[in-house]
C-alpha atoms as a PDB file:
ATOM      1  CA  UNK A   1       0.000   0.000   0.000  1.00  0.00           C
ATOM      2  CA  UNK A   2       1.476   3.636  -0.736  1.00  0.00           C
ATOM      3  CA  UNK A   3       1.490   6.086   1.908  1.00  0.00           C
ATOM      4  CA  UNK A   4      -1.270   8.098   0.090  1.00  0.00           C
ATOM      5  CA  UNK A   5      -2.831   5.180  -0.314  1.00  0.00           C
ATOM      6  CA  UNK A   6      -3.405   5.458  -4.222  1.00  0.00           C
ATOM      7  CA  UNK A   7      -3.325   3.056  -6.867  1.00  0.00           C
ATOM      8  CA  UNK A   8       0.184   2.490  -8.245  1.00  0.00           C
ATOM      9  CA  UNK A   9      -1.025   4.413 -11.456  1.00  0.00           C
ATOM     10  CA  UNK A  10      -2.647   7.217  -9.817  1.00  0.00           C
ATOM     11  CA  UNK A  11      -1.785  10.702  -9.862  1.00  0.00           C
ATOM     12  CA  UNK A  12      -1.824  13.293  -6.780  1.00  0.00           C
ATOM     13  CA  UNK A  13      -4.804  15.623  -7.451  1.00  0.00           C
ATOM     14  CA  UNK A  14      -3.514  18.247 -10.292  1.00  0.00           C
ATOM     15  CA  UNK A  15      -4.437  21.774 -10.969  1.00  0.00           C
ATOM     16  CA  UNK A  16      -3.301  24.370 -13.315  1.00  0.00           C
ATOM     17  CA  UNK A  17      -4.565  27.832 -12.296  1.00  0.00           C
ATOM     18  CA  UNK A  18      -3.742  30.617 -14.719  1.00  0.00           C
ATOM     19  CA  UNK A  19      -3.126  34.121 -14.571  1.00  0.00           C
ATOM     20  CA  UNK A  20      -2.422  34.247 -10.897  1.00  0.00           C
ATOM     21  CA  UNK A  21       0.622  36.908 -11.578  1.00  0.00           C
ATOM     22  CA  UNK A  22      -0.663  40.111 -12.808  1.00  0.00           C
ATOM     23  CA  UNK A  23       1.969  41.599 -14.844  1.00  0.00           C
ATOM     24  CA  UNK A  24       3.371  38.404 -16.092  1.00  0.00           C
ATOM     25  CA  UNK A  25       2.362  37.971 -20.160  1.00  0.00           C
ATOM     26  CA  UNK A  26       2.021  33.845 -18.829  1.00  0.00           C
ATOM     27  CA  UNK A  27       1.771  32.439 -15.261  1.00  0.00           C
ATOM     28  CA  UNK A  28       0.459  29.851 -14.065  1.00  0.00           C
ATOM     29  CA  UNK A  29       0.002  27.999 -10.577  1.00  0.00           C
ATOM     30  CA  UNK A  30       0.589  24.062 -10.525  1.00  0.00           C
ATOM     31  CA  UNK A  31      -0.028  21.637  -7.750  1.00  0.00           C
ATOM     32  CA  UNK A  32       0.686  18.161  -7.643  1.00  0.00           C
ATOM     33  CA  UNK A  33      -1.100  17.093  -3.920  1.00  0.00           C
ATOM     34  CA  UNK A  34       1.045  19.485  -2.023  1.00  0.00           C
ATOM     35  CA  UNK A  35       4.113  20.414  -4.547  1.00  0.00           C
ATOM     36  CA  UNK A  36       3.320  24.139  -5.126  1.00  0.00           C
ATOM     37  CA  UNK A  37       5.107  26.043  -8.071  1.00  0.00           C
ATOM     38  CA  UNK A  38       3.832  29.638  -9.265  1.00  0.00           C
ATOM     39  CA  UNK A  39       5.408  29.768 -13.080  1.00  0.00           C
ATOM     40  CA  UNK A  40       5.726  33.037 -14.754  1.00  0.00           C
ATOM     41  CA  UNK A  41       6.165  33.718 -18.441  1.00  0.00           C
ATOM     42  CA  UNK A  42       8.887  37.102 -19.221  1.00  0.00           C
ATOM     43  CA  UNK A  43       8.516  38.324 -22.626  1.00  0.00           C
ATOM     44  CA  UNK A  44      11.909  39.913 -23.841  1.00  0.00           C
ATOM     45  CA  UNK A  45      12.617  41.807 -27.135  1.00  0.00           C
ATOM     46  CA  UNK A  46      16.257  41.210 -26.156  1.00  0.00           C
ATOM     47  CA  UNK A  47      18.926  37.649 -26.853  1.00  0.00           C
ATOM     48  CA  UNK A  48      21.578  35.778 -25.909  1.00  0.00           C
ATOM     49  CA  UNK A  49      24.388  37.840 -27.989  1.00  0.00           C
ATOM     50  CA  UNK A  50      25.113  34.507 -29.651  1.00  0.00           C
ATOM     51  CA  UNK A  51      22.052  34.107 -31.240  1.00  0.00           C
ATOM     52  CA  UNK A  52      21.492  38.164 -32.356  1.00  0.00           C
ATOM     53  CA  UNK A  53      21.356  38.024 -36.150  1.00  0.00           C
ATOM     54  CA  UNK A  54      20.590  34.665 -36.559  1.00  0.00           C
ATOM     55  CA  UNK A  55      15.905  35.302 -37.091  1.00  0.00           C
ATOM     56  CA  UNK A  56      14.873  33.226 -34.267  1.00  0.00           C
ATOM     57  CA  UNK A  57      14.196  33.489 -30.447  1.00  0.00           C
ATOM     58  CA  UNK A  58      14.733  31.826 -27.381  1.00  0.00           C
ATOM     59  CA  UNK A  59      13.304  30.335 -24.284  1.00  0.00           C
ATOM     60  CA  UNK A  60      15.140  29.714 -21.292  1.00  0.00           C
ATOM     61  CA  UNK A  61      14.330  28.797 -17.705  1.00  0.00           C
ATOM     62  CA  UNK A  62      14.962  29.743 -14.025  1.00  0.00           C
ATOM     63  CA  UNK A  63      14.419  27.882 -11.180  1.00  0.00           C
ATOM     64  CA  UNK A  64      14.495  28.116  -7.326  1.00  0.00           C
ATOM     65  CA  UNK A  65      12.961  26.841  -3.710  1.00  0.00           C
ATOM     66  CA  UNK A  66      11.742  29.465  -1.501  1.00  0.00           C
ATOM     67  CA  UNK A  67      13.421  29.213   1.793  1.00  0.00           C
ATOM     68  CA  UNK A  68      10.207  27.767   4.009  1.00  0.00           C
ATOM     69  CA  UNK A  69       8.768  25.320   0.493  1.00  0.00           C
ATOM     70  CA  UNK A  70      10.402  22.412   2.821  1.00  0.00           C
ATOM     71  CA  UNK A  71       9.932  21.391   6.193  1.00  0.00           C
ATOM     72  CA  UNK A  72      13.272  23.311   7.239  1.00  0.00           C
ATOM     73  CA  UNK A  73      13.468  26.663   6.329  1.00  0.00           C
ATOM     74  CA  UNK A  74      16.549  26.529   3.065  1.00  0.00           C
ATOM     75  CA  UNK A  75      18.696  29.408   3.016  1.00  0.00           C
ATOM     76  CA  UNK A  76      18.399  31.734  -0.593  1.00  0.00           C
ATOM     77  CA  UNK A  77      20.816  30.640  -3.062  1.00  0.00           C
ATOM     78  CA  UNK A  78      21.408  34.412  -3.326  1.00  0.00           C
ATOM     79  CA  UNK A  79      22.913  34.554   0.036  1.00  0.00           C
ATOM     80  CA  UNK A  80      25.055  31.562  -0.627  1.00  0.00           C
ATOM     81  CA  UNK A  81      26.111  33.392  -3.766  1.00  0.00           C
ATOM     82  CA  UNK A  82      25.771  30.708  -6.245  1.00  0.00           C
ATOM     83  CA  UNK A  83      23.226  28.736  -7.987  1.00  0.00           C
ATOM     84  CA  UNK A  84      23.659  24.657  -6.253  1.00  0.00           C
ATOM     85  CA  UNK A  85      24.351  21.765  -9.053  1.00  0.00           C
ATOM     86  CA  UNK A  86      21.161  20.520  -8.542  1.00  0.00           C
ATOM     87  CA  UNK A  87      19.248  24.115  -9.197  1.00  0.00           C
ATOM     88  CA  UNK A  88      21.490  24.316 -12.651  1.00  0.00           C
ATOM     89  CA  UNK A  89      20.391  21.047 -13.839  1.00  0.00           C
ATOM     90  CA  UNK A  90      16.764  21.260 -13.142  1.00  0.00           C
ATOM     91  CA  UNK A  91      16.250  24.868 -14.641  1.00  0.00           C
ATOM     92  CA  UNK A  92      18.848  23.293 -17.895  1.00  0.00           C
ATOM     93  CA  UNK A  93      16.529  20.419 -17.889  1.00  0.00           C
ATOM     94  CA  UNK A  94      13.182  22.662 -18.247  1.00  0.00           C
ATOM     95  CA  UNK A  95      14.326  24.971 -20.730  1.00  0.00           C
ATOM     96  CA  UNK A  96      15.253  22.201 -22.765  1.00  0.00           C
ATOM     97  CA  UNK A  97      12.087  20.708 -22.613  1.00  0.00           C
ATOM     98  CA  UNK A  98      10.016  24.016 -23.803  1.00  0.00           C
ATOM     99  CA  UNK A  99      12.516  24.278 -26.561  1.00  0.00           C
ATOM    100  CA  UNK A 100      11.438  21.251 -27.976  1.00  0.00           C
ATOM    101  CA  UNK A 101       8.293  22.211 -28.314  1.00  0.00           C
ATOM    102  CA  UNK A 102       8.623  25.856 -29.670  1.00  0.00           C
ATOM    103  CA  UNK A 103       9.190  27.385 -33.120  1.00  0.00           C
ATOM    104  CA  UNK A 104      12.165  29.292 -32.716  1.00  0.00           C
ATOM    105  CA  UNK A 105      12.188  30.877 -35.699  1.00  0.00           C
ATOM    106  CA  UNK A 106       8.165  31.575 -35.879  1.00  0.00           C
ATOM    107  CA  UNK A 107       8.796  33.844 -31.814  1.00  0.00           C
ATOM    108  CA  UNK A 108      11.343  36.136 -34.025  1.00  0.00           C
ATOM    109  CA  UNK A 109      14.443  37.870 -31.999  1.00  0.00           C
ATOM    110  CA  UNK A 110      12.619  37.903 -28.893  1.00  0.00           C
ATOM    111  CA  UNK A 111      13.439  35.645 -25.163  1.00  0.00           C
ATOM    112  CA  UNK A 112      10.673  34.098 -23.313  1.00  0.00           C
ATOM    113  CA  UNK A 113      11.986  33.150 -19.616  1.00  0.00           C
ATOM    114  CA  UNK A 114      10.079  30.810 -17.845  1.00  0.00           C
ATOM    115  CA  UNK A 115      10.535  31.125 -13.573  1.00  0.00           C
ATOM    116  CA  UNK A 116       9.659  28.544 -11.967  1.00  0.00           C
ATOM    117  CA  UNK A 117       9.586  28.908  -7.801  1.00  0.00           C
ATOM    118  CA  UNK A 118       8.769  26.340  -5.588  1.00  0.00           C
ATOM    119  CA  UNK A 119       6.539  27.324  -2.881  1.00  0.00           C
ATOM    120  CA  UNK A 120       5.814  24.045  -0.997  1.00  0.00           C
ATOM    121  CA  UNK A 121       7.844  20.929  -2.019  1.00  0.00           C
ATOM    122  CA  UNK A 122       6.395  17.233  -1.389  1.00  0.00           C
ATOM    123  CA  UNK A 123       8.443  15.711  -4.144  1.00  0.00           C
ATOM    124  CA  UNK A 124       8.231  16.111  -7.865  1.00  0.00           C
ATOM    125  CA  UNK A 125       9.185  19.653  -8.495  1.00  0.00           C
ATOM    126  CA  UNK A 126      10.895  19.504 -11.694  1.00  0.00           C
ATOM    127  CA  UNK A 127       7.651  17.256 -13.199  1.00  0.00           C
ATOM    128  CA  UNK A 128       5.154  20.293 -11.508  1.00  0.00           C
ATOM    129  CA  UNK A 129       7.385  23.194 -12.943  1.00  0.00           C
ATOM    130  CA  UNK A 130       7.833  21.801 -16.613  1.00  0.00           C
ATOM    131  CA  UNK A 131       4.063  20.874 -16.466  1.00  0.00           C
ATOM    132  CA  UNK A 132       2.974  24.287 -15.128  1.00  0.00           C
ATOM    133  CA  UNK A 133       5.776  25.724 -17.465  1.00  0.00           C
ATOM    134  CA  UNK A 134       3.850  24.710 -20.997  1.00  0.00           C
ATOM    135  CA  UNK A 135       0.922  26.428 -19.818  1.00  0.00           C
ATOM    136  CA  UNK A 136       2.716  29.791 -19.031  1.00  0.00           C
ATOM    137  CA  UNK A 137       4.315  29.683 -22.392  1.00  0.00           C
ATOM    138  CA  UNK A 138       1.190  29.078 -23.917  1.00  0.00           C
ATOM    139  CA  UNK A 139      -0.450  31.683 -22.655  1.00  0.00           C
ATOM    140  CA  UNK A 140       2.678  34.131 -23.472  1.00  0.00           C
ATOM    141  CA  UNK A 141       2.662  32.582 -26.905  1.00  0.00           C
ATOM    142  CA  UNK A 142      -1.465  33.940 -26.986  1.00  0.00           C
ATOM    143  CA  UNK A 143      -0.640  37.487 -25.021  1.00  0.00           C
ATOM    144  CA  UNK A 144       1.631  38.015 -28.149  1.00  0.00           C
ATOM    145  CA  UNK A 145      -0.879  36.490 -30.895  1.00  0.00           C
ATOM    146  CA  UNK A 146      -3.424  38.774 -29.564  1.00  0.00           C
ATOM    147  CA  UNK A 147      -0.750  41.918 -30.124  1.00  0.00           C
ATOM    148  CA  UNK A 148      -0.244  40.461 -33.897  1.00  0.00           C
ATOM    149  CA  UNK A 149       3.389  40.057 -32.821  1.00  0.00           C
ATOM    150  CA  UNK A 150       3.301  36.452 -33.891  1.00  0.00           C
ATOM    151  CA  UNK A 151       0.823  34.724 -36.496  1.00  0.00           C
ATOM    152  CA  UNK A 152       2.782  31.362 -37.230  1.00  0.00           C
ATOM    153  CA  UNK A 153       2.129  28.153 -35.243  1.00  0.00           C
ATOM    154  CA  UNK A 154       4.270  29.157 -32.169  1.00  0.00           C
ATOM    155  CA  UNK A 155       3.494  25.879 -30.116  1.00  0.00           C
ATOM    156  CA  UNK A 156       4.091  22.987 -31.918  1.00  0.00           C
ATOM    157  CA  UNK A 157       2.967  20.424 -29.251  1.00  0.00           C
ATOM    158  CA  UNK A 158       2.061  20.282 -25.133  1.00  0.00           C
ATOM    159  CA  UNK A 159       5.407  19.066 -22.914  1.00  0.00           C
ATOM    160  CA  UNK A 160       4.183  17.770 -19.622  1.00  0.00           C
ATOM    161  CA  UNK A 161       6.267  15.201 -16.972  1.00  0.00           C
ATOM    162  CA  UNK A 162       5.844  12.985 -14.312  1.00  0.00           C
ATOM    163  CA  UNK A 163       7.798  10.703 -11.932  1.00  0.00           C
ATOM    164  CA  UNK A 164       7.981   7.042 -11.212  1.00  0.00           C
ATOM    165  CA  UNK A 165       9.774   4.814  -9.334  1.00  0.00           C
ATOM    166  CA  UNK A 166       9.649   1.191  -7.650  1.00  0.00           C
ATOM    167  CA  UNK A 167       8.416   1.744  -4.120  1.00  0.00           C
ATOM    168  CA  UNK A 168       8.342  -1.864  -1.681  1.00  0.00           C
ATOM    169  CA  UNK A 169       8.648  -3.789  -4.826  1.00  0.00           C
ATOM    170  CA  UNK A 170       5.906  -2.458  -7.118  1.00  0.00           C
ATOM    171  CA  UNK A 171       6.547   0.644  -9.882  1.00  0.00           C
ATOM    172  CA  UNK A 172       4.207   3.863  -8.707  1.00  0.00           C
ATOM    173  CA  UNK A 173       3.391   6.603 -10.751  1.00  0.00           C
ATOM    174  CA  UNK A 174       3.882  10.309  -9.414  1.00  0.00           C
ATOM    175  CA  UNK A 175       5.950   9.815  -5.920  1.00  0.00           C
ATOM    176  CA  UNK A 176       5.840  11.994  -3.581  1.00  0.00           C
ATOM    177  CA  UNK A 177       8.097  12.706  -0.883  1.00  0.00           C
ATOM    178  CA  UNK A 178       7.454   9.583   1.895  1.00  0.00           C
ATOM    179  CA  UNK A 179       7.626   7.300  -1.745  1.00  0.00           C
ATOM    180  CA  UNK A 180      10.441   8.996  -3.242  1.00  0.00           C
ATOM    181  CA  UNK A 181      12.611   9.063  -0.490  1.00  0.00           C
ATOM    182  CA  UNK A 182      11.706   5.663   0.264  1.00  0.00           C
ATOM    183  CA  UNK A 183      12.185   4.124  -3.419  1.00  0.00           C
ATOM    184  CA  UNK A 184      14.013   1.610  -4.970  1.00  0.00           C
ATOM    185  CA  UNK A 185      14.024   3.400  -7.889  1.00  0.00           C
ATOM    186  CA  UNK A 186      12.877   6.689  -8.993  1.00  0.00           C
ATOM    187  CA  UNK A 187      12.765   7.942 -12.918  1.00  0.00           C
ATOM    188  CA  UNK A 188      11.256  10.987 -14.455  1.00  0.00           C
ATOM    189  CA  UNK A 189      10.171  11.256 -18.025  1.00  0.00           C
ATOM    190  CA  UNK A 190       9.266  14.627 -20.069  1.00  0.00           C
ATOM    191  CA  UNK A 191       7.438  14.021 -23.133  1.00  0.00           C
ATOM    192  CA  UNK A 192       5.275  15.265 -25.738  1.00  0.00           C
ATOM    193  CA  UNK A 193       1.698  15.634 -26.405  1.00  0.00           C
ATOM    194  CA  UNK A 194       1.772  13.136 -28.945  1.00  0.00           C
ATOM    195  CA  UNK A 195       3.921  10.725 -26.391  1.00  0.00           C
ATOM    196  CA  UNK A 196       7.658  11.098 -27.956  1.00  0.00           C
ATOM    197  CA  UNK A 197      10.304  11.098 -25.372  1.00  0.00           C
ATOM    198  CA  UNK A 198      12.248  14.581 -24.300  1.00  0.00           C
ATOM    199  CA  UNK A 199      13.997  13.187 -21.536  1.00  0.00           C
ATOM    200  CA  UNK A 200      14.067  10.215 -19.260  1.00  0.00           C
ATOM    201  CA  UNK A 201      16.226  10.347 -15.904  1.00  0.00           C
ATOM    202  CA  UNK A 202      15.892   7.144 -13.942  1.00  0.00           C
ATOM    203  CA  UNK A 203      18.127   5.778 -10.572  1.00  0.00           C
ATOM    204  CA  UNK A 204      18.384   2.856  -8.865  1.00  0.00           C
ATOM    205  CA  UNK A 205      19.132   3.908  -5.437  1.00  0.00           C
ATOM    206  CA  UNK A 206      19.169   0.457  -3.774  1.00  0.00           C
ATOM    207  CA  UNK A 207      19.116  -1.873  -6.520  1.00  0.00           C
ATOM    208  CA  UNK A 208      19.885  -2.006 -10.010  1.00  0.00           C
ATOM    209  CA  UNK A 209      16.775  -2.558 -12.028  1.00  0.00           C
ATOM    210  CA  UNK A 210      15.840  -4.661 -15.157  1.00  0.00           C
ATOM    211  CA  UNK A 211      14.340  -3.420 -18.366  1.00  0.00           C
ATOM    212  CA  UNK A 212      11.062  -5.359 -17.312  1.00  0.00           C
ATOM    213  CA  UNK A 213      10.596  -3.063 -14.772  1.00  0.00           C
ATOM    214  CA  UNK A 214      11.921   0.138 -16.557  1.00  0.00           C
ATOM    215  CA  UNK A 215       9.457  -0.754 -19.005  1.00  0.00           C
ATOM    216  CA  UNK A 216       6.965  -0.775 -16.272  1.00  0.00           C
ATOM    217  CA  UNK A 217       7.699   2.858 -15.303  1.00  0.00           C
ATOM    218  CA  UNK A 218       7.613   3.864 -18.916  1.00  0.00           C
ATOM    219  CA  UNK A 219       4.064   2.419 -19.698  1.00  0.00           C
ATOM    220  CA  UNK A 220       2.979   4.288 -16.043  1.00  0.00           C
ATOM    221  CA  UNK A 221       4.785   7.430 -17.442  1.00  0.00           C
ATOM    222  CA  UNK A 222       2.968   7.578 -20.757  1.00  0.00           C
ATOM    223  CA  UNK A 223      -0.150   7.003 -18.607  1.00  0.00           C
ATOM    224  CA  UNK A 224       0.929   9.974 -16.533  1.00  0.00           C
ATOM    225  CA  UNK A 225       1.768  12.495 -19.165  1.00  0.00           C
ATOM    226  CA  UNK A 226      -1.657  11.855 -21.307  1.00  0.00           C
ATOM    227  CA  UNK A 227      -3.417  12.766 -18.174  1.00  0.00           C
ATOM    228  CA  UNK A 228      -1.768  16.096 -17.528  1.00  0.00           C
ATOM    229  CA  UNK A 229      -1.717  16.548 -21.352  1.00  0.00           C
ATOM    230  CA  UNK A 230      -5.468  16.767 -21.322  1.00  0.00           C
ATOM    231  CA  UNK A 231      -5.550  19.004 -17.804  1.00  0.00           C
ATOM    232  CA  UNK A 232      -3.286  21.641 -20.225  1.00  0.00           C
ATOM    233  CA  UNK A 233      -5.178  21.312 -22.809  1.00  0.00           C
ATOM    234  CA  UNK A 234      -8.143  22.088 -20.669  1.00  0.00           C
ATOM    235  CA  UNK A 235      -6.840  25.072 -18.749  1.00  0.00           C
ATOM    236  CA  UNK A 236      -5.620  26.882 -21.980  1.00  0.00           C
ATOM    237  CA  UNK A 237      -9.142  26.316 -23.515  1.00  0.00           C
END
């Protein structure tokens, strides 16, 4: 039995409330059970000097805990005075994912940057902020369609992820916290709308595990990500 007591392919309850951030062109609040992560959408007429010149745009990401989102209050990377190697790789790993998904060349010279800040962690915060992510892009791909400072397909396809792992023996879908810091093994898999892999990330942490049961997690995973692919798709109606 799981700690929440759900069925090894059930999700935490998910919700997607948009426009919680007033000047933000996209924001958007996700919860997965009680991971909290306020996304907000930055529109930019301003690059990367790399990429000036070259007729396309970018997308990049940000990411951070707030000091009390765990049950020990974290101090502010700021303080510290750098960014921790886990922080880099999670905010990497979300900008990657929207950049799959986005015309480059369609956005024009301009930056979108995505923020995503964690305001209560219970496991699963990368998953909530590239799910919650899509939808503030979306809706600061639609503030600039409504300006006519876009007209080609922008979007090209919904990004949403979700967690597994193998807790006491059987592969669960969305862990939180008690599972995931319980598990055998814990994965996480970004895809598309249309189920094509971004990224998979997947640890044993006790031991190793066979394809049998990564296939496991990746048929939960799929399961997982058509779900919240439908909840976008219904909070950007």
């Amino acid at each position: 039995m799981r700690p929440s007591r759900r069925a090894p392919d059930e999700l935490r309850p998910v919700t997607l409330e948009r426009g919680v951030v007033k000047y933000a062109e996209g924001s958007c609040l996700v919860k997965f059970g009680d991971t909290h992560v306020l996304v907000t959408a930055t529109l930019e007429d301003r690059l990367p000097p790399w990429l000036k010149g070259q007729g396309r745009g970018w997308v990049t990401a940000e990411y951070g805990m707030l000091p009390r989102a765990t049950s020990e209050r974290t101090r502010r990377e700021a303080s510290a005075g750098k960014q921790s190697g886990r922080t880099v790789e999670i905010q990497r790993l979300i900008g990657r994912s929207l950049r799959t998904i986005i015309n480059l060349e369609a956005l024009g010279e301009r930056q979108i940057t995505v923020d995503c800040d964690v305001l209560q962690a219970d496991g699963g915060t990368r998953t909530a902020s590239i799910t919650g992510a899509w939808v503030a892009l979306a809706d600061c791909v639609n503030w600039m369609k409504a300006r006519n400072m876009v007209k080609a397909n922008v979007l090209r396809d919904n990004v949403a992820a979700i967690s597994c792992g193998i807790y006491s023996g059987t592969p669960v879908l969305d862990l939180d916290y008690a599972e995931d810091s319980e598990a055998e093994t814990d994965a996480n898999f970004v895809m598309t709308g249309d189920g094509r892999i971004i990224e998979v990330q997947g640890t044993a942490e006790r031991e190793p595990f066979t394809e049998t049961e990564f296939l496991a997690l990746m048929a939960l995973a799929r399961k997982g990500v058509a779900r919240l692919v439908d909840l976008q798709k219904l909070a950007v109606a």
